[in-house]
Protein backbone atom coordinates (compact mmCIF):
# COMPACT_ATOMS: atom_id res chain seq x y z
CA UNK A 1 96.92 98.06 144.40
CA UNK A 2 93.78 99.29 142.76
CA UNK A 3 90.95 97.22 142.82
CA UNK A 4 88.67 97.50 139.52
CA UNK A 5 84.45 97.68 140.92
CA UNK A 6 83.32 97.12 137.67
CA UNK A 7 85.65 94.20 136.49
CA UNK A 8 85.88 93.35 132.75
CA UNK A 9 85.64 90.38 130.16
CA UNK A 10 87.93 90.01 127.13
CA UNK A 11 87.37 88.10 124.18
CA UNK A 12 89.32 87.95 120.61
CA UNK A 13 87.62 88.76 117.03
CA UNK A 14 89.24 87.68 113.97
CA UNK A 15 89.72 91.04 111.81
CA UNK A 16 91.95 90.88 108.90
CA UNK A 17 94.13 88.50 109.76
CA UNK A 18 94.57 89.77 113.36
CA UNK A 19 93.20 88.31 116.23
CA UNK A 20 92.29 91.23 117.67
CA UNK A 21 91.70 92.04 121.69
CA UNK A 22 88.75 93.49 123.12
CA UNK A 23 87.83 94.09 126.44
CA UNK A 24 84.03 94.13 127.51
CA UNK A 25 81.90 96.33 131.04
CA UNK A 26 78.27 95.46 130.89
CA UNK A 27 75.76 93.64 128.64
CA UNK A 28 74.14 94.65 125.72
CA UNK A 29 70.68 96.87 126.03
CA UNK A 30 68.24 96.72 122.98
CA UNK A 31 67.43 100.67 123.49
CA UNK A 32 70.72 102.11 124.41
CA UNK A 33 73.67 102.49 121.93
CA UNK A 34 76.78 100.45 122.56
CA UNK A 35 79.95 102.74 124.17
CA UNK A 36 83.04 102.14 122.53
CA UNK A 37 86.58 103.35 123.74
CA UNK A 38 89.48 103.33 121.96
CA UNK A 39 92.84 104.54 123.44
CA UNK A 40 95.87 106.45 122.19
CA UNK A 41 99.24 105.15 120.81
CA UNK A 42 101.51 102.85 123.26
CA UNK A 43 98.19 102.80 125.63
CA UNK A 44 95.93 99.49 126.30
CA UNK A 45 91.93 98.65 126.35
CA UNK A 46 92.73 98.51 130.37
CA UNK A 47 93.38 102.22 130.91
CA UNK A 48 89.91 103.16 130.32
CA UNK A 49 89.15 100.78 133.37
CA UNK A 50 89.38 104.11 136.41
CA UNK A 51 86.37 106.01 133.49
CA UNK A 52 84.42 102.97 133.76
CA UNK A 53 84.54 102.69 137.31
CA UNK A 54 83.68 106.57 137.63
CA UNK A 55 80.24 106.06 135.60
CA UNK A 56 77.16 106.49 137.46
CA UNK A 57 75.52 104.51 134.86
CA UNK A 58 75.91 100.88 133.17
CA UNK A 59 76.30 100.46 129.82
CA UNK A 60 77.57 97.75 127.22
CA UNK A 61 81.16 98.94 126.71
CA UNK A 62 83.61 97.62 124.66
CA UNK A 63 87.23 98.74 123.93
CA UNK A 64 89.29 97.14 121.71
CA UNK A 65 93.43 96.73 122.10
CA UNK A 66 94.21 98.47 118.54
CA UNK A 67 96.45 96.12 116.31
CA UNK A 68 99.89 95.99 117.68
CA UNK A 69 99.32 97.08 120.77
CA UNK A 70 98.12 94.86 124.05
CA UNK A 71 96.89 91.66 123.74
CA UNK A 72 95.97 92.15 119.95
CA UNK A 73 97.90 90.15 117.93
CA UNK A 74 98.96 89.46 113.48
CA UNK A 75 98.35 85.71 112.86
CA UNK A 76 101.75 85.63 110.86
CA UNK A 77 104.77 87.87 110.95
CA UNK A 78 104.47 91.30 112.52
CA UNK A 79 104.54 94.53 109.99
CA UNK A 80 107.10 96.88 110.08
CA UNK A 81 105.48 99.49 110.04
CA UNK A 82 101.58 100.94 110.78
CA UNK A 83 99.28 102.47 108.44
CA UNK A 84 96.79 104.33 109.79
CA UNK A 85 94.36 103.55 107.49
CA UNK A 86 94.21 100.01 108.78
CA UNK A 87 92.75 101.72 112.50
CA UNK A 88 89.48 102.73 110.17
CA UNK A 89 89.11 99.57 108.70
CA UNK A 90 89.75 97.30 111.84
CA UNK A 91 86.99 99.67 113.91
CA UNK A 92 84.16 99.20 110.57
CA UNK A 93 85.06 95.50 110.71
CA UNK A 94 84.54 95.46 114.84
CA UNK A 95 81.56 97.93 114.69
CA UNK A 96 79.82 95.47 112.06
CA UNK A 97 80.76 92.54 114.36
CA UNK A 98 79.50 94.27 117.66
CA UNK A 99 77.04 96.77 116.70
CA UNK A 100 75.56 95.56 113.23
CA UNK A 101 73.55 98.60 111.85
CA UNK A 102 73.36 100.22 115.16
CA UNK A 103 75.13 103.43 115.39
CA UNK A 104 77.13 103.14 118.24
CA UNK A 105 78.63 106.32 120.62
CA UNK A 106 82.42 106.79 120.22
CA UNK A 107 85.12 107.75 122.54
CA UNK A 108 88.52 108.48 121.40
CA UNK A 109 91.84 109.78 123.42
CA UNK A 110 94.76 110.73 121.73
CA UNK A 111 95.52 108.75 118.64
CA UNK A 112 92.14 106.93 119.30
CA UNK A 113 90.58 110.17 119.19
CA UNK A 114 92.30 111.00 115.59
CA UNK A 115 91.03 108.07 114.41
CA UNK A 116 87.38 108.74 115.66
CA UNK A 117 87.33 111.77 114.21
CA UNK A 118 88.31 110.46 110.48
CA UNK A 119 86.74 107.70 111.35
CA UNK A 120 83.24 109.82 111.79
CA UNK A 121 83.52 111.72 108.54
CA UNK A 122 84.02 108.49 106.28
CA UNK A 123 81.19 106.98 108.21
CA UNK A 124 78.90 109.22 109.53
CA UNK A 125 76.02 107.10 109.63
CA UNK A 126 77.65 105.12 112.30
CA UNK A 127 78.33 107.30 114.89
CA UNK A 128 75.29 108.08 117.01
CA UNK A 129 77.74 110.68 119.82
CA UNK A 130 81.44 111.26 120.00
CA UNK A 131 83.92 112.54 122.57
CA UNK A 132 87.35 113.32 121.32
CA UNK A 133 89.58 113.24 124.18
CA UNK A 134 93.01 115.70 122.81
CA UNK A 135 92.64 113.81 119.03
CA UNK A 136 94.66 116.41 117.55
CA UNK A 137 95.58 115.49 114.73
CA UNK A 138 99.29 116.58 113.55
CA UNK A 139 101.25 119.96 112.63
CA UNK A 140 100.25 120.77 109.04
CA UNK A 141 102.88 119.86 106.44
CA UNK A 142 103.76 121.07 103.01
CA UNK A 143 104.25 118.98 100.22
CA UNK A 144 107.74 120.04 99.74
CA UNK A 145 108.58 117.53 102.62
CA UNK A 146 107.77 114.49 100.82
CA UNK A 147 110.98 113.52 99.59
CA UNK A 148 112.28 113.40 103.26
CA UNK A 149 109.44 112.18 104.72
CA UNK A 150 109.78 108.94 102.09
CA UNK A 151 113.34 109.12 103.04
CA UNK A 152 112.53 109.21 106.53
CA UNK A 153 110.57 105.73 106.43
CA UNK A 154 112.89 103.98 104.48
CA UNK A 155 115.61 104.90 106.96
CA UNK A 156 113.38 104.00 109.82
CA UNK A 157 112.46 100.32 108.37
CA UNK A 158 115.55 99.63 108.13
CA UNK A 159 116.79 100.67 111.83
CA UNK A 160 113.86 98.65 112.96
CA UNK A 161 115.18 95.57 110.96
CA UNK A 162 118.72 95.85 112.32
CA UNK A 163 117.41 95.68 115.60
CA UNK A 164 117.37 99.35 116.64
CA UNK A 165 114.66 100.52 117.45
CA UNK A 166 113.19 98.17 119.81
CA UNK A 167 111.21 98.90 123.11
CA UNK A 168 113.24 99.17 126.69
CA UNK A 169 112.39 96.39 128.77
CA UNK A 170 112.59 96.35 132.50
CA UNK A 171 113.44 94.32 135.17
CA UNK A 172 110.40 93.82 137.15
CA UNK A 173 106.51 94.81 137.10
CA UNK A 174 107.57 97.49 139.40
CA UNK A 175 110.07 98.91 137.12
CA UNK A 176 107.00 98.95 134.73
CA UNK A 177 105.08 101.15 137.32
CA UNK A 178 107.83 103.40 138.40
CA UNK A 179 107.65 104.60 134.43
CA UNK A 180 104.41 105.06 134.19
CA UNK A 181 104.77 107.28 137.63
CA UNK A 182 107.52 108.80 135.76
CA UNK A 183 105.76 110.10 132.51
CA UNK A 184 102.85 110.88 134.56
CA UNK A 185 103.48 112.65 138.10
CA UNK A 186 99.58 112.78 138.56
CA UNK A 187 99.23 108.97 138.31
CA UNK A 188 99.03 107.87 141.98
CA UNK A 189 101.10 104.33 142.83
CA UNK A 190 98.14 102.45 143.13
CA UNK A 191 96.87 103.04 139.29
CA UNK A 192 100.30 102.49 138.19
CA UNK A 193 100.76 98.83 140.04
CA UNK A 194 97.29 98.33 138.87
CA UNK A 195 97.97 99.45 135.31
CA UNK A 196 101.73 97.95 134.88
CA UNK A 197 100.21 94.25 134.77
CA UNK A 198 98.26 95.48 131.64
CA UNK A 199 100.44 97.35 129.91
CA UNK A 200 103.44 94.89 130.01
CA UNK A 201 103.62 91.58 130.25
CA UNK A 202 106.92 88.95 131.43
CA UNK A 203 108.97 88.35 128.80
CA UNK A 204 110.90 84.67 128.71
CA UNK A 205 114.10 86.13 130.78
CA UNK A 206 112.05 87.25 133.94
CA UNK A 207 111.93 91.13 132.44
CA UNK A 208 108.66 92.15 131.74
CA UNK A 209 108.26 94.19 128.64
CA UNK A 210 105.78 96.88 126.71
CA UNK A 211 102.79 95.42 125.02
CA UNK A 212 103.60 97.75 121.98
CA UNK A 213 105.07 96.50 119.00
CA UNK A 214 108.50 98.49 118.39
CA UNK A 215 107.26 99.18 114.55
CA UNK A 216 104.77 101.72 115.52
CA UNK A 217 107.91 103.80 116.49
CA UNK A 218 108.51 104.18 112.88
CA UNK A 219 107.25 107.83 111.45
CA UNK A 220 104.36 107.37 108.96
CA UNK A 221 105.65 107.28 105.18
CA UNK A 222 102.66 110.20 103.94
CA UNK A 223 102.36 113.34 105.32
CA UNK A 224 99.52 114.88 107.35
CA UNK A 225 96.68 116.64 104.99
CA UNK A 226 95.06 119.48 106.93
CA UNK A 227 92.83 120.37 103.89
CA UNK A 228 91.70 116.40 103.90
CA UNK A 229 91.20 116.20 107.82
CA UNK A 230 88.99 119.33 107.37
CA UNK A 231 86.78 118.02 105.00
CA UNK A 232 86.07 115.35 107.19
CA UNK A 233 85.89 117.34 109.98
CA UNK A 234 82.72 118.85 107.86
CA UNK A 235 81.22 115.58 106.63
CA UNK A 236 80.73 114.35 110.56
CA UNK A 237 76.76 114.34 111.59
CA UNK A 238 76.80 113.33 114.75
CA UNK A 239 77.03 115.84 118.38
CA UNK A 240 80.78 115.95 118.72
CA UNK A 241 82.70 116.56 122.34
CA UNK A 242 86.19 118.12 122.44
CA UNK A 243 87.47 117.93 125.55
CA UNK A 244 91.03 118.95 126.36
CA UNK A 245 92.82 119.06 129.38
CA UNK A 246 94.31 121.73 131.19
CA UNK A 247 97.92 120.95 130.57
CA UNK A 248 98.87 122.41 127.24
CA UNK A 249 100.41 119.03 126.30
CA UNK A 250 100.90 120.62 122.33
CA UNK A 251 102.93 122.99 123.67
CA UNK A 252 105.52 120.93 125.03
CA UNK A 253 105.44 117.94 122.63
CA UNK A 254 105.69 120.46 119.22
CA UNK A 255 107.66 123.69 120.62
CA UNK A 256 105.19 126.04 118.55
CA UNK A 257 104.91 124.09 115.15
CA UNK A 258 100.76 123.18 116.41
CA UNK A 259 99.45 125.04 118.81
CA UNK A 260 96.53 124.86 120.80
CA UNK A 261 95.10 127.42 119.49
CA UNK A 262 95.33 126.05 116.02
CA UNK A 263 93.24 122.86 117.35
CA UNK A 264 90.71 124.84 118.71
CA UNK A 265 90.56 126.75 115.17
CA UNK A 266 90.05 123.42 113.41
CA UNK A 267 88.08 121.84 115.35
CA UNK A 268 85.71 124.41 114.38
CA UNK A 269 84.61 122.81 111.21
CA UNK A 270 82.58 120.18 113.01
CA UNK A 271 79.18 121.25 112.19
CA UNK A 272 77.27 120.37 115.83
CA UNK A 273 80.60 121.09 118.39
CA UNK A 274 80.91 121.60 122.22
CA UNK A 275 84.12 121.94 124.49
CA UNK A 276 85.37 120.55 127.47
CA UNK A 277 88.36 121.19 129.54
CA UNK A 278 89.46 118.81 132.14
CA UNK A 279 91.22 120.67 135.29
CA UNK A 280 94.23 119.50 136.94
CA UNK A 281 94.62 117.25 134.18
CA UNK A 282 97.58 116.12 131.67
CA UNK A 283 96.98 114.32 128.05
CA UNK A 284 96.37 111.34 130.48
CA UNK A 285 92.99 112.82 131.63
CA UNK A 286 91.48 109.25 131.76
CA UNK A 287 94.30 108.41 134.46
CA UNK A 288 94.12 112.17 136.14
CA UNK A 289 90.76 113.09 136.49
CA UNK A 290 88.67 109.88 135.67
CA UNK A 291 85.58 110.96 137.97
CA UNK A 292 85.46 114.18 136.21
CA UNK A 293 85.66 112.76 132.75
CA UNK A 294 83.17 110.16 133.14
CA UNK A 295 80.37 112.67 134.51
CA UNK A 296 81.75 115.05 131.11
CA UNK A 297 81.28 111.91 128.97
CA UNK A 298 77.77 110.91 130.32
CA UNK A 299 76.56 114.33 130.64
CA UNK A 300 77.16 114.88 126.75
CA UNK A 301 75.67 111.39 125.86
CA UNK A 302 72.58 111.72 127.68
CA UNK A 303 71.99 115.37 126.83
CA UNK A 304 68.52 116.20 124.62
CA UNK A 305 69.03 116.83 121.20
């Protein structure tokens, strides 16, 4: 199994009545800005662990598990469903616990990387660097979809409540690793055994099952705003990195309703932008190419200027 070199430390932080997960490399430097990674949808704080291992450097690093998902937990009953404003809120309300005024350097992948981005155009101020790691955002909708959209979310609630929509469970840790091996053919056996025991957990029967809450399977009730994610796109200060990878991962999750092209298009609107692509690398760059990523990340947040 993998062994991590740079092993972590978790803690929990109250944050809106969550007690929320977060997993901690290093020790706080008075001169250097705090590194904070937050992963992507059904992923865990412990998949940035291969990155952190790759750095050349040490930093303070912290990387929370975002509500619902890992170790982070709702004092009382679980939601049925996920906002994603709540993601902004919970990472000002863990910035002002970690950072205080400090601006802090931001990585996101995936969803995490979505909410970085908004995340750096409602609070500029806070962001001193960010790397968005394939954040990209949804297809553009029209508002003629609303009605089924609304219709949508009611119907999905509702599944959930009945019971069907819940997350497959398997039979052993290894049946844990075999999927991750599964949705990733790059991820070598090693990083999956390592990665199984942090991504699931055993459940009461002797299964072991996802650390994801089923609820986040249930579509979003409002639709995507391009025209609002461009605007603050524009409002973010800080020296942004795009890196994708060089699967075309858009291509086979939305069939030609977002494009990759159409990313790179809006991600022009960030005023101070470079780009990055990853080689021999799916949307799981942090698991594919983790030495090449790190020395990406570090290069950008040590560059002059």
């Amino acid at each position: 199994m993998y062994q991590a070199r740079k092993p972590s430390r978790t803690e929990f932080v109250p944050v809106r009545h969550l007690n929320y997960h977060v997993r901690q490399w290093g020790q706080p430097h008075a001169t250097q800005a705090p590194l904070v990674l937050v992963h992507g949808w059904m992923d865990v704080s412990a998949s940035w662990q291969f990155v952190v291992d790759a750095m050349r450097g040490d930093r303070w690093i912290i990387a929370p598990d975002w509500r619902g998902f890992g170790l982070s937990k709702a004092d009382g009953p679980a939601p049925d469903n996920y906002w994603f404003p709540d993601y902004l809120a919970d990472l000002d309300i863990l910035l002002d616990h970690y950072a205080g005024e400090r601006a802090v350097d931001l990585v996101g992948h995936s969803m995490g990387g979505n909410v970085a981005m908004i995340y750096s155009g409602v609070r500029p101020q806070r962001i001193h660097r960010l790397v968005n790691l394939e954040g990209f955002g949804m297809p553009e909708t029209r508002p003629a979809q609303a009605p089924g959209r609304y219709a949508q979310w009611i119907d999905e609630v509702k599944a959930l409540h009945r019971g069907e929509n819940g997350l497959k469970a398997y039979g052993s840790v290894d049946g844990v690793a075999q999927r991750l091996m599964k949705t990733n053919p790059r991820l070598p056996r090693d990083k999956a055994d390592w990665l199984a025991r942090h991504w699931a957990a055993p459940n009461a029967e002797g299964g072991w099952e996802i650390l994801g809450d089923a609820a986040h399977k249930v579509v979003g009730a409002n639709l995507y705003r391009l025209d609002e994610a461009l605007e603050l796109y524009r409002r973010i200060s800080a020296p942004v990195l795009s890196v994708t990878a060089s699967d075309d991962s858009l291509s086979l999750w939305w069939k030609g309703a977002f494009t990759l092209a159409q990313y790179h298009e809006r991600i022009q609107a960030v005023p101070r932008l470079r780009s990055a692509e990853v080689h021999d690398a799916g949307h799981m760059m942090h698991h594919d190419q983790p030495e090449a990523l790190a020395g990406l990340i570090e290069d950008f947040l040590q560059a002059p200027g």
